[in-house]
Every structure is written in structure tokens, then in C-alpha cells.
N, C-alpha and C. Protein backbone atom coordinates (compact mmCIF):
# COMPACT_ATOMS: atom_id res chain seq x y z
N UNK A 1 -5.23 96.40 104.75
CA UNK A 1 -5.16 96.64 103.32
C UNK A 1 -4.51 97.98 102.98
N UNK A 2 -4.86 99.02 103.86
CA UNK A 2 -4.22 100.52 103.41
C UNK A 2 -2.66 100.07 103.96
N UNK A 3 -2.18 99.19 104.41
CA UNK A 3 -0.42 99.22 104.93
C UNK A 3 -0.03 98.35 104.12
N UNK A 4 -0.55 97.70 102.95
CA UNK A 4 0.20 97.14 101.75
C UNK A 4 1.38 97.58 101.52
N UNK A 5 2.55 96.40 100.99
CA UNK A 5 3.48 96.80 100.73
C UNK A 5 2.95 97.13 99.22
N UNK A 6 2.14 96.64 98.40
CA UNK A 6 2.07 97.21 97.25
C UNK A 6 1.48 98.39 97.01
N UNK A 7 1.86 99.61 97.47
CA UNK A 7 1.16 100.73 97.58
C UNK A 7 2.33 101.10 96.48
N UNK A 8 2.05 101.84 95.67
CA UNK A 8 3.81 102.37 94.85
C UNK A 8 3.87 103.64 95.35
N UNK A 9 3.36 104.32 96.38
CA UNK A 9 3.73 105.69 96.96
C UNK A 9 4.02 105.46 98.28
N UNK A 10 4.36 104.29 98.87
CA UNK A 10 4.71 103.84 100.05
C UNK A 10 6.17 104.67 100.68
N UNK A 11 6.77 104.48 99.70
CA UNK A 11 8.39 104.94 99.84
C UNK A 11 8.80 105.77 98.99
N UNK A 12 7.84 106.76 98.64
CA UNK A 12 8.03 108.12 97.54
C UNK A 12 9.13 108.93 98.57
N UNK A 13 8.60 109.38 99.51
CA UNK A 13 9.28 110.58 100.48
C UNK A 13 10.79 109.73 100.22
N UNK A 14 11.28 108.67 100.78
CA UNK A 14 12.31 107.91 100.44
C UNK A 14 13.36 107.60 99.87
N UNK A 15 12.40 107.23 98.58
CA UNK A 15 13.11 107.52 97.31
C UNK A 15 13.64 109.13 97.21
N UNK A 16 12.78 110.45 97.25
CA UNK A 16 13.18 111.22 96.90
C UNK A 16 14.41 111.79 97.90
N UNK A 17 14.26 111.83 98.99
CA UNK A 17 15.81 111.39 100.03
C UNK A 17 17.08 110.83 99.52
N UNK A 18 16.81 109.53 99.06
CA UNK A 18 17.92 109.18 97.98
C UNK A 18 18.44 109.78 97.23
N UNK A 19 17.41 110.35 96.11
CA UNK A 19 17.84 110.99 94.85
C UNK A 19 18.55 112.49 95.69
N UNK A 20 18.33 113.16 96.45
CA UNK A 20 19.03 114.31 96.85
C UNK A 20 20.20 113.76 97.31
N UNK A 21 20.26 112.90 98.24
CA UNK A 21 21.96 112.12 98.80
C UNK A 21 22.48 111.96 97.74
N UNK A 22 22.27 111.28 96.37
CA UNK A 22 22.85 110.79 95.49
C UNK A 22 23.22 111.69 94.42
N UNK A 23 22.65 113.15 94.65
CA UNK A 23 22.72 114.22 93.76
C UNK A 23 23.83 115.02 94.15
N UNK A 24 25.37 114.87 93.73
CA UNK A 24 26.35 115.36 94.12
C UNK A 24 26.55 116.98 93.31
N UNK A 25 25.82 117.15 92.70
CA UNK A 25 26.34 118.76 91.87
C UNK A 25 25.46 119.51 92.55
N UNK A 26 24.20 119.90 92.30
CA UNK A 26 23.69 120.85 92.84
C UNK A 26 22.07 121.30 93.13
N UNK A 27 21.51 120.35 92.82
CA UNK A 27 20.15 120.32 92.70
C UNK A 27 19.47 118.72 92.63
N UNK A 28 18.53 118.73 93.80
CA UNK A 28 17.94 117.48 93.23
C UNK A 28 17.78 116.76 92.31
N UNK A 29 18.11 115.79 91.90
CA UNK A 29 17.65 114.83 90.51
C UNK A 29 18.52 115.54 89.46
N UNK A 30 19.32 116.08 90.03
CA UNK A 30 20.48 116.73 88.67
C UNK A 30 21.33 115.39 88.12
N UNK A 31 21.04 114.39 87.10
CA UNK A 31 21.54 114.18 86.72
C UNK A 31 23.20 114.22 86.02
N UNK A 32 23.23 115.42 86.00
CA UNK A 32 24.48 115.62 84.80
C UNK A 32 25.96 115.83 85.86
N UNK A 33 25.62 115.55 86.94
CA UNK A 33 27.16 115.85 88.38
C UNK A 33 28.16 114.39 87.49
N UNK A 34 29.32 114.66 87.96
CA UNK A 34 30.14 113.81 87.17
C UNK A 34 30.79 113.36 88.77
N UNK A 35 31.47 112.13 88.71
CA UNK A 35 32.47 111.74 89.71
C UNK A 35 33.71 112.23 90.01
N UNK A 36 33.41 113.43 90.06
CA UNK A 36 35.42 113.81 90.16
C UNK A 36 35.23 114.39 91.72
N UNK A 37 36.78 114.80 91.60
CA UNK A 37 37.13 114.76 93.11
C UNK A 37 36.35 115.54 93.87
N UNK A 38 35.47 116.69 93.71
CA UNK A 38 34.93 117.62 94.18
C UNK A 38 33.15 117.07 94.57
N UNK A 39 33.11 116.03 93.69
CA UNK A 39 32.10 115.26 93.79
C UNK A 39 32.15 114.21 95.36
N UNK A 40 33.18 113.50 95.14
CA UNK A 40 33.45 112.57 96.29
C UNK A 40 33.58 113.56 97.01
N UNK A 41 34.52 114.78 97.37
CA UNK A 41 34.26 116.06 98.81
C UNK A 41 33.01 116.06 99.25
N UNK A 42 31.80 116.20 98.50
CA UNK A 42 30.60 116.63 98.76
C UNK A 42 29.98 115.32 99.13
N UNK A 43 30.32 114.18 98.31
CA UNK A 43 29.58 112.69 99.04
C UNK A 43 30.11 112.30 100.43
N UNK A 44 31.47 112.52 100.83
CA UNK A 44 31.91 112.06 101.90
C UNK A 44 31.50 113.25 102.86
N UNK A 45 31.38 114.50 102.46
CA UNK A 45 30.39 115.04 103.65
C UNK A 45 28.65 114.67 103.99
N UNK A 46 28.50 114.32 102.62
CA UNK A 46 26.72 113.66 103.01
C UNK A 46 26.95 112.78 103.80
N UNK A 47 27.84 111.47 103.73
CA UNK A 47 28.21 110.38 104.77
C UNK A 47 28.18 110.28 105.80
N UNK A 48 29.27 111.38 105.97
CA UNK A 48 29.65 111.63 107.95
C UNK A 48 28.14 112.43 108.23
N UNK A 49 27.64 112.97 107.54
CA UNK A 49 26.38 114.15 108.11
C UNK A 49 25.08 112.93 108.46
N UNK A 50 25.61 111.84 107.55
CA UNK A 50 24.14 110.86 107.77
C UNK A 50 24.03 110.13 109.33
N UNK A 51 25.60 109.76 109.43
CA UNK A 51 26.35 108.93 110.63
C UNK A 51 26.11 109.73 111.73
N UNK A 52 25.77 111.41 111.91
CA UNK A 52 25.65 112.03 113.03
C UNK A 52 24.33 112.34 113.61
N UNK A 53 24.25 112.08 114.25
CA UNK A 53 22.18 113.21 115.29
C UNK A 53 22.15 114.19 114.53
N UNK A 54 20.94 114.58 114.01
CA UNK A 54 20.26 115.57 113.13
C UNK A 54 20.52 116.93 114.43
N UNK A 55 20.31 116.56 115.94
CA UNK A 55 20.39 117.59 116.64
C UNK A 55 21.84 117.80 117.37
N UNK A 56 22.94 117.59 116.75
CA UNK A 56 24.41 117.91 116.78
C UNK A 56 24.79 119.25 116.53
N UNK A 57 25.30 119.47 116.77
CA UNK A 57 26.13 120.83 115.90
C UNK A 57 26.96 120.50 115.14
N UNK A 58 27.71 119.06 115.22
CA UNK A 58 28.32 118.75 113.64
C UNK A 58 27.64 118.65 112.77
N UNK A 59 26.53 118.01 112.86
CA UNK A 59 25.64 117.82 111.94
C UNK A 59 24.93 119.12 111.03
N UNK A 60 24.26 120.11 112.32
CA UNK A 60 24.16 121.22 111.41
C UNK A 60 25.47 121.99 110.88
N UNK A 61 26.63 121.69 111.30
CA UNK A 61 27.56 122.39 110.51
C UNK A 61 27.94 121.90 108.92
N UNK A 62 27.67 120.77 109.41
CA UNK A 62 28.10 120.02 107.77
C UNK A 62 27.01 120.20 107.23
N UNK A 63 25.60 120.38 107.59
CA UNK A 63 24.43 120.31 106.90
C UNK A 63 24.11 121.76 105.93
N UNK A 64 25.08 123.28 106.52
CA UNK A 64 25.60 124.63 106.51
C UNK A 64 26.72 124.21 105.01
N UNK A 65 27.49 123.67 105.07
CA UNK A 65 28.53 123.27 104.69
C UNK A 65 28.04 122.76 103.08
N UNK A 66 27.16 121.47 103.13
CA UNK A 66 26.86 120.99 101.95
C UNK A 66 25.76 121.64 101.44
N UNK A 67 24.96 123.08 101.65
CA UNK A 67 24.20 123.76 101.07
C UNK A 67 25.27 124.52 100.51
N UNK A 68 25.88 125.46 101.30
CA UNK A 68 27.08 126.21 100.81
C UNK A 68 27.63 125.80 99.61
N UNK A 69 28.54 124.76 99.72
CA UNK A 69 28.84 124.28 98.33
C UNK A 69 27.76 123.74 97.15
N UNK A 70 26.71 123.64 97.42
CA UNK A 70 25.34 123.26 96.40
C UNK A 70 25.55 124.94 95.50
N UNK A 71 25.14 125.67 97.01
CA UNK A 71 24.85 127.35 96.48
C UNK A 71 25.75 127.71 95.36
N UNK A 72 26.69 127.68 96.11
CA UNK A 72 28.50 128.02 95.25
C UNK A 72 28.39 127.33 94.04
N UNK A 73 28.10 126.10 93.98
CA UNK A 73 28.50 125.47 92.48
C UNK A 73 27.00 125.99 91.75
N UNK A 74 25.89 126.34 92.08
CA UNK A 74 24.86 126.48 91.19
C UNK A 74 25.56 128.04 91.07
N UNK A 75 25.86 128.81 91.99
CA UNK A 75 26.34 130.64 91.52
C UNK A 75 27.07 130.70 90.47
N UNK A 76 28.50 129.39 90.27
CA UNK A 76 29.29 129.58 89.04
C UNK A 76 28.57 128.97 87.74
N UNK A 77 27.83 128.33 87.91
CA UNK A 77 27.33 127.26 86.47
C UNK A 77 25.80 128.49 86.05
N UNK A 78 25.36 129.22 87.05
CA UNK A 78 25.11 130.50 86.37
C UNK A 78 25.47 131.36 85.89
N UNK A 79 26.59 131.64 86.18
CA UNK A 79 27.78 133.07 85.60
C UNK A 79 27.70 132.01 84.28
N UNK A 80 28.68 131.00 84.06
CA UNK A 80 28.53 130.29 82.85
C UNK A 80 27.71 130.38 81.91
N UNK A 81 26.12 130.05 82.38
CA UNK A 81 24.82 130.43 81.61
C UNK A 81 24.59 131.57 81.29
N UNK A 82 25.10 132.39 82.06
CA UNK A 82 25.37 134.28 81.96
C UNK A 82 25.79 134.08 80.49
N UNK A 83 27.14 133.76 80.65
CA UNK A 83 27.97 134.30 79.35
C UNK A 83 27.61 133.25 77.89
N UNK A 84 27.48 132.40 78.37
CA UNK A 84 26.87 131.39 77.15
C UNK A 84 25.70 132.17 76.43
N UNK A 85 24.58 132.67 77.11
CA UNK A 85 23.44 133.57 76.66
C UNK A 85 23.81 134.62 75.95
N UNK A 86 24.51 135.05 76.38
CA UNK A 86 25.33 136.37 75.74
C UNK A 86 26.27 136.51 74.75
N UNK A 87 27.12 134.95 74.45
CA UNK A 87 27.71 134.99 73.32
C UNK A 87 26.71 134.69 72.14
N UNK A 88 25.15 134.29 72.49
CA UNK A 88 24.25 133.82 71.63
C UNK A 88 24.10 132.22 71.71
N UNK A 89 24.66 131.42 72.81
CA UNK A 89 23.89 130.08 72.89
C UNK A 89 22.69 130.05 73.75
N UNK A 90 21.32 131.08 73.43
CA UNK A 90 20.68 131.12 74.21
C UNK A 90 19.83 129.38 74.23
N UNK A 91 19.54 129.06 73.86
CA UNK A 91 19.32 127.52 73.46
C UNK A 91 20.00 126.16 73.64
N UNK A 92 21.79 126.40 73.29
CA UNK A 92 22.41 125.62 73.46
C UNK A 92 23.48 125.56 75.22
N UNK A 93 22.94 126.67 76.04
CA UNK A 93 23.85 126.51 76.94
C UNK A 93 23.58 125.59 78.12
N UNK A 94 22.42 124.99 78.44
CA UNK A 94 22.15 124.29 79.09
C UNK A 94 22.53 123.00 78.58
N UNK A 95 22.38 122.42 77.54
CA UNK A 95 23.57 121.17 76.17
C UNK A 95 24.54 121.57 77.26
N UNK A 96 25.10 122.75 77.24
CA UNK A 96 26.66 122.76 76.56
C UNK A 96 27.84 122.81 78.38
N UNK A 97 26.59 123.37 78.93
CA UNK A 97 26.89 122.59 80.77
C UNK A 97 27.13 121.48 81.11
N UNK A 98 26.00 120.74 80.59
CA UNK A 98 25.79 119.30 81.02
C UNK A 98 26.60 118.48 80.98
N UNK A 99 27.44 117.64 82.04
CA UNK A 99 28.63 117.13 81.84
C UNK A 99 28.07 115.56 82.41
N UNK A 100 28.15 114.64 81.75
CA UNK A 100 27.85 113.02 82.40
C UNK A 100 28.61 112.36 82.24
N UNK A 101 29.10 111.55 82.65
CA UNK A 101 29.58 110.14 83.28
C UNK A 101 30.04 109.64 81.87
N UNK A 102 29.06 110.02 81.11
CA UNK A 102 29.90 109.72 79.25
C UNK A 102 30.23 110.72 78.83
N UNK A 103 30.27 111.51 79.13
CA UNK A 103 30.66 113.14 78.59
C UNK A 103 32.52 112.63 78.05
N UNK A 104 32.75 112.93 76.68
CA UNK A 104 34.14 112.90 76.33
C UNK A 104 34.69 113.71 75.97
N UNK A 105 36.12 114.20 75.91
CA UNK A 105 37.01 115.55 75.13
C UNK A 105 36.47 115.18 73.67
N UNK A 106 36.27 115.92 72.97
CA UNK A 106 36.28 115.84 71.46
C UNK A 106 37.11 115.71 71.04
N UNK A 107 38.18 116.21 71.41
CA UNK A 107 39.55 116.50 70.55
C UNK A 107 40.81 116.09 71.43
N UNK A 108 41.54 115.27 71.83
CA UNK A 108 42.53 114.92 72.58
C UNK A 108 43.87 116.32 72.49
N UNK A 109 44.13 116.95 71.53
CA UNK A 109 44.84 118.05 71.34
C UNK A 109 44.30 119.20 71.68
N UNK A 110 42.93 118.84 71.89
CA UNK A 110 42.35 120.44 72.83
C UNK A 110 42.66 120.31 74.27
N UNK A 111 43.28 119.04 74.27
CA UNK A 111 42.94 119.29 76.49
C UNK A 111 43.89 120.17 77.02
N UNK A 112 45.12 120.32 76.30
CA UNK A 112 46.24 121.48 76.80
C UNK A 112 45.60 122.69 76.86
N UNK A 113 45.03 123.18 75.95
CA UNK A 113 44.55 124.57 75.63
C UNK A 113 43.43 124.73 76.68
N UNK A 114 42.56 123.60 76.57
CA UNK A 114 41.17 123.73 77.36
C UNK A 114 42.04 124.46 79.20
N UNK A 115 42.82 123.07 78.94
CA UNK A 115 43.21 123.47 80.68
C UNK A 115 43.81 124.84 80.88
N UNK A 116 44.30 125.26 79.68
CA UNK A 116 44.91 126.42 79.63
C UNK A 116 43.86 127.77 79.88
N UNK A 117 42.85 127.70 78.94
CA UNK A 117 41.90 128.46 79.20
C UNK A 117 41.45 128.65 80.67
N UNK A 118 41.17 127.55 81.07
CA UNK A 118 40.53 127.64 82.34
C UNK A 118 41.38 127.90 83.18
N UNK A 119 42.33 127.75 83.42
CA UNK A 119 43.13 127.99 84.27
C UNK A 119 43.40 129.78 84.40
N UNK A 120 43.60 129.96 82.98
CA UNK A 120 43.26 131.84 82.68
C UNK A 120 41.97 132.18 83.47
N UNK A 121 41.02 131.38 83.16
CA UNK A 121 39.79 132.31 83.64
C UNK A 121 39.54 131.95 85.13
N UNK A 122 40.37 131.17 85.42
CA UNK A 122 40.51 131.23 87.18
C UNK A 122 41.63 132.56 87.44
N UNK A 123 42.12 133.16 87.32
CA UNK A 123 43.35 133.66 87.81
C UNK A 123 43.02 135.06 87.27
N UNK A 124 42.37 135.04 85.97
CA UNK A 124 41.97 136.68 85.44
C UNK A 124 40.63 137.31 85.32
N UNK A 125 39.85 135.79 86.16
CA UNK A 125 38.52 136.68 86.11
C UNK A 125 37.78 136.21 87.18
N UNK A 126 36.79 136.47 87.59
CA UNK A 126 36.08 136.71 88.68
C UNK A 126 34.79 135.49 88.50
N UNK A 127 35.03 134.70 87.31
CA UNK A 127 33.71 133.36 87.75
C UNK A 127 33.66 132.65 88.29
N UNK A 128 35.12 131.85 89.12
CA UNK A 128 34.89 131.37 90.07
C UNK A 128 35.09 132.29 91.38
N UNK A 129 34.85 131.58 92.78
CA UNK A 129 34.88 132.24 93.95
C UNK A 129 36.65 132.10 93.65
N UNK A 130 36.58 132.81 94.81
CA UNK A 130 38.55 132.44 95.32
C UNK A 130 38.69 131.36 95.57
N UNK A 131 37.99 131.47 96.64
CA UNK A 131 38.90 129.28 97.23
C UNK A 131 38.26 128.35 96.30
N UNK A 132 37.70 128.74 95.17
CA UNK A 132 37.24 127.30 94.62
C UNK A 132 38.08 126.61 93.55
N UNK A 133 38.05 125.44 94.20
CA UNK A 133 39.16 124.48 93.20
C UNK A 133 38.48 124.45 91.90
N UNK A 134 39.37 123.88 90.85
CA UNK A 134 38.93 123.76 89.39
C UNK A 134 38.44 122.66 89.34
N UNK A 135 37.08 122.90 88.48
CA UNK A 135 36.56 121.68 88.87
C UNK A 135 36.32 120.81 87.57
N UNK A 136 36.15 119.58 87.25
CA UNK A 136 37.00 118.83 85.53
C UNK A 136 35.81 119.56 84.91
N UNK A 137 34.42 119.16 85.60
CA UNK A 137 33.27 119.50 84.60
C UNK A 137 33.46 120.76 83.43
N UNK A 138 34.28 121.79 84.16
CA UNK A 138 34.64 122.82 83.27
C UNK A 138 35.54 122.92 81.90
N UNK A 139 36.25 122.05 82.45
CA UNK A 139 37.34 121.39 81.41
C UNK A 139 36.55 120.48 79.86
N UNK A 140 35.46 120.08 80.54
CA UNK A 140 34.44 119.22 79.28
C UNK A 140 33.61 120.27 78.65
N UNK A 141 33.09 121.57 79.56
CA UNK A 141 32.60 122.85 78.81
C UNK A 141 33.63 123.52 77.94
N UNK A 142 34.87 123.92 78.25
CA UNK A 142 35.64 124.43 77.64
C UNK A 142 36.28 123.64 76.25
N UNK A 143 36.18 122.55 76.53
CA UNK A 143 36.82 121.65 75.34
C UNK A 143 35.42 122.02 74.17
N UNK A 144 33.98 122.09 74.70
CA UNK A 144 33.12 121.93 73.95
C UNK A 144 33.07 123.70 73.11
N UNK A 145 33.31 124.63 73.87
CA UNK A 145 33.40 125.59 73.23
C UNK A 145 35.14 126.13 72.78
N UNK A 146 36.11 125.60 72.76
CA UNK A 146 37.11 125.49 71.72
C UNK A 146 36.48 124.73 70.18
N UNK A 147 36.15 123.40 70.40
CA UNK A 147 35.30 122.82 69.43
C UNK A 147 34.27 123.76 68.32
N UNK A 148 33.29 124.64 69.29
CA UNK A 148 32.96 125.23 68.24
C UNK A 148 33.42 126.73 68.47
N UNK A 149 34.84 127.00 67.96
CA UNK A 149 35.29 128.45 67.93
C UNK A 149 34.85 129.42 68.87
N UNK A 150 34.31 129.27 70.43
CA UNK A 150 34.34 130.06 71.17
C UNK A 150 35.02 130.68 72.42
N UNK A 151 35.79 129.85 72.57
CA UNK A 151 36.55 129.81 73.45
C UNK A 151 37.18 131.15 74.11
N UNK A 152 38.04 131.76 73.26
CA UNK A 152 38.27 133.13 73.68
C UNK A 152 37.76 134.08 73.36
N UNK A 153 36.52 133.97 72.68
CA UNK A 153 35.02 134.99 72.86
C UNK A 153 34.26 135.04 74.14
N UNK A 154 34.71 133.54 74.98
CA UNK A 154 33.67 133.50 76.13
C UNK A 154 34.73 134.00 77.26
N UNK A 155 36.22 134.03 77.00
CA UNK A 155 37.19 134.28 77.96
C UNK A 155 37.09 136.17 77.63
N UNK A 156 36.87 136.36 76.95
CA UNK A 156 36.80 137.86 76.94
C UNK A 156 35.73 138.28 77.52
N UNK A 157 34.47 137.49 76.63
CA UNK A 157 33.11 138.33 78.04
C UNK A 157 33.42 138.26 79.44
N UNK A 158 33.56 136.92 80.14
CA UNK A 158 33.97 136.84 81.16
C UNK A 158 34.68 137.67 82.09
N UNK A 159 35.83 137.97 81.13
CA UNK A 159 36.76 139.13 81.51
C UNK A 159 36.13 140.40 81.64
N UNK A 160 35.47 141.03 81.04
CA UNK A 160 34.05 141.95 80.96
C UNK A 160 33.20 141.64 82.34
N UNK A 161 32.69 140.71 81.70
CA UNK A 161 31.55 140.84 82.59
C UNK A 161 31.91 140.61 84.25
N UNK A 162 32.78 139.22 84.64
CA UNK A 162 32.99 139.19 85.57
C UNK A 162 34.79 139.74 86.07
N UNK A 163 35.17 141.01 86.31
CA UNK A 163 36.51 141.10 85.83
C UNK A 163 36.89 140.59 87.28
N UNK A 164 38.57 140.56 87.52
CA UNK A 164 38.79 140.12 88.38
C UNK A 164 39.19 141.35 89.18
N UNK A 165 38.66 141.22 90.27
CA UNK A 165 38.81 142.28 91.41
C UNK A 165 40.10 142.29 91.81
N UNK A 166 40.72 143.91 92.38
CA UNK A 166 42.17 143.76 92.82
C UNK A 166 42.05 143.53 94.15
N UNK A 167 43.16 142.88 94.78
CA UNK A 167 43.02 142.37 96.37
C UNK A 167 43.47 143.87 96.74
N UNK A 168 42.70 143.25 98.07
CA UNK A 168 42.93 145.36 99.26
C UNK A 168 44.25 144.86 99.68
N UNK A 169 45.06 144.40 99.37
CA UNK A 169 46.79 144.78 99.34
C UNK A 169 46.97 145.77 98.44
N UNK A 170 46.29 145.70 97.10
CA UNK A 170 46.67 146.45 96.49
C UNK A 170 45.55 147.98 96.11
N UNK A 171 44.87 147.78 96.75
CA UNK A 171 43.98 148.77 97.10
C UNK A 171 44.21 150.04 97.37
């Protein structure tokens, strides 16, 4: 009787296994990760990491690998929350992150600019790492704060707060 399959906590540990494999942005049960390419990077390393011996060294390398990038993407979507707080969306910046699977541009004539922005704040400021690719989710934040007139209020804090460091070439 206690090895019922109708126990509903039978396959809790399980389930919650799933929900972390299936959680491609950055935190368990994070809903709001979108499918873009940086997404599939991080699923096709959960894949091969599942396919290998837990006691590999590929395995712990990729296992090194997909924390790393968890870490990395939660470090920038904090700088984000940084500056969102600070322009005064202390309330709305967690909204204004959240990117899903329905998440749409508002404005089809903002996507030039959006990409434009971001592309500035990769190159002149310091919120993303170096090697990190652009990733769309940002592109659906940025469209949302062009939308409501912030856009180059949040590209200036940024610039402030996180400026961009000179390389020791030029040091």
C-alpha cells in the first residue's frame, strides 16, 4: 500500500528535475526564458550532459559550463534590474524583463531603433560580459522601454553606471 502508484508525491523529486532541464534562462521554474538561439545553446548542452556518466569529466565540464551561463545570464538581467530601479520602475521592472513565448514588439517601427539601442549598449557599456552574444529577450525589453519614453534615459544610466572599460591595449 505505501508503493502505490497513487501517491501524488511519488515523482515530486522528478518532476522537479524536469522543470530545471526544461528551464532554459536561469533559474528553476523560470517561466519567462524564450526559445531563441541562446536558449537551444543551453538545451543542447543539457542533452549531451544527460547522454554522459555523471562521473566523466565531460560531464562535469558541461555541468561547469551550464551553471556558468545560468550565472552570466542571471548577472546581466540584474544590472538590468539595477538600472530599471533607478530610472524609478521600482515595481515595474520585473513586468518589464519578463519575456514569453507571447511576448510581442509593440511597435513594428521600433525594432530598428530597439536593435539599435542595444547594439549601443553592447559596444559602449559594460552590461553585458564581452563574449556575450545579444540575446532577442533584450530586444523585447528595449522595444518595451522605447514604448514608454525610456530608452535613452536607461542607455545613459547604463553608461554611468556600468561604463565601458578601456582594453589594456590601450591602457
Amino acid at each position: 500500500p505505501f508503493c502505490s502508484n497513487n501517491n501524488p508525491y511519488a515523482s515530486f523529486g522528478a518532476t522537479l528535475a524536469r522543470d530545471e532541464e526544461k528551464n532554459l534562462w536561469s533559474t528553476p521554474h523560470d517561466v519567462t526564458h524564450t526559445e531563441s538561439d541562446d536558449d537551444r545553446v543551453l538545451y543542447n548542452m543539457i542533452v549531451v550532459r544527460s547522454q554522459l556518466d555523471k562521473d566523466s569529466e565531460e560531464w562535469q565540464k558541461l555541468n561547469y559550463d551550464i551553471y556558468t551561463l545560468r550565472q552570466t545570464r542571471k548577472q546581466v538581467r540584474s544590472r538590468w534590474k539595477h538600472i530599471l530601479e533607478d530610472l524609478g520602475f521600482q515595481k515595474e521592472a520585473d513586468s518589464l524583463l519578463s519575456v514569453t513565448k507571447l511576448s510581442t514588439i509593440s511597435d513594428s517601427q521600433n525594432m530598428g531603433k530597439a536593435r539599435d539601442i542595444l547594439l549601443k549598449l553592447s559596444e559602449e557599456t559594460n552590461i553585458f560580459p564581452t563574449n556575450w552574444e545579444l540575446s532577442e529577450r533584450y530586444l523585447f525589453v528595449v522595444d518595451r522601454l522605447i514604448a514608454l519614453d525610456a530608452a535613452d534615459e536607461f542607455f545613459k544610466m547604463a553608461s554611468i553606471v556600468y561604463p565601458k572599460r578601456p582594453s589594456r591595449e590601450r591602457a
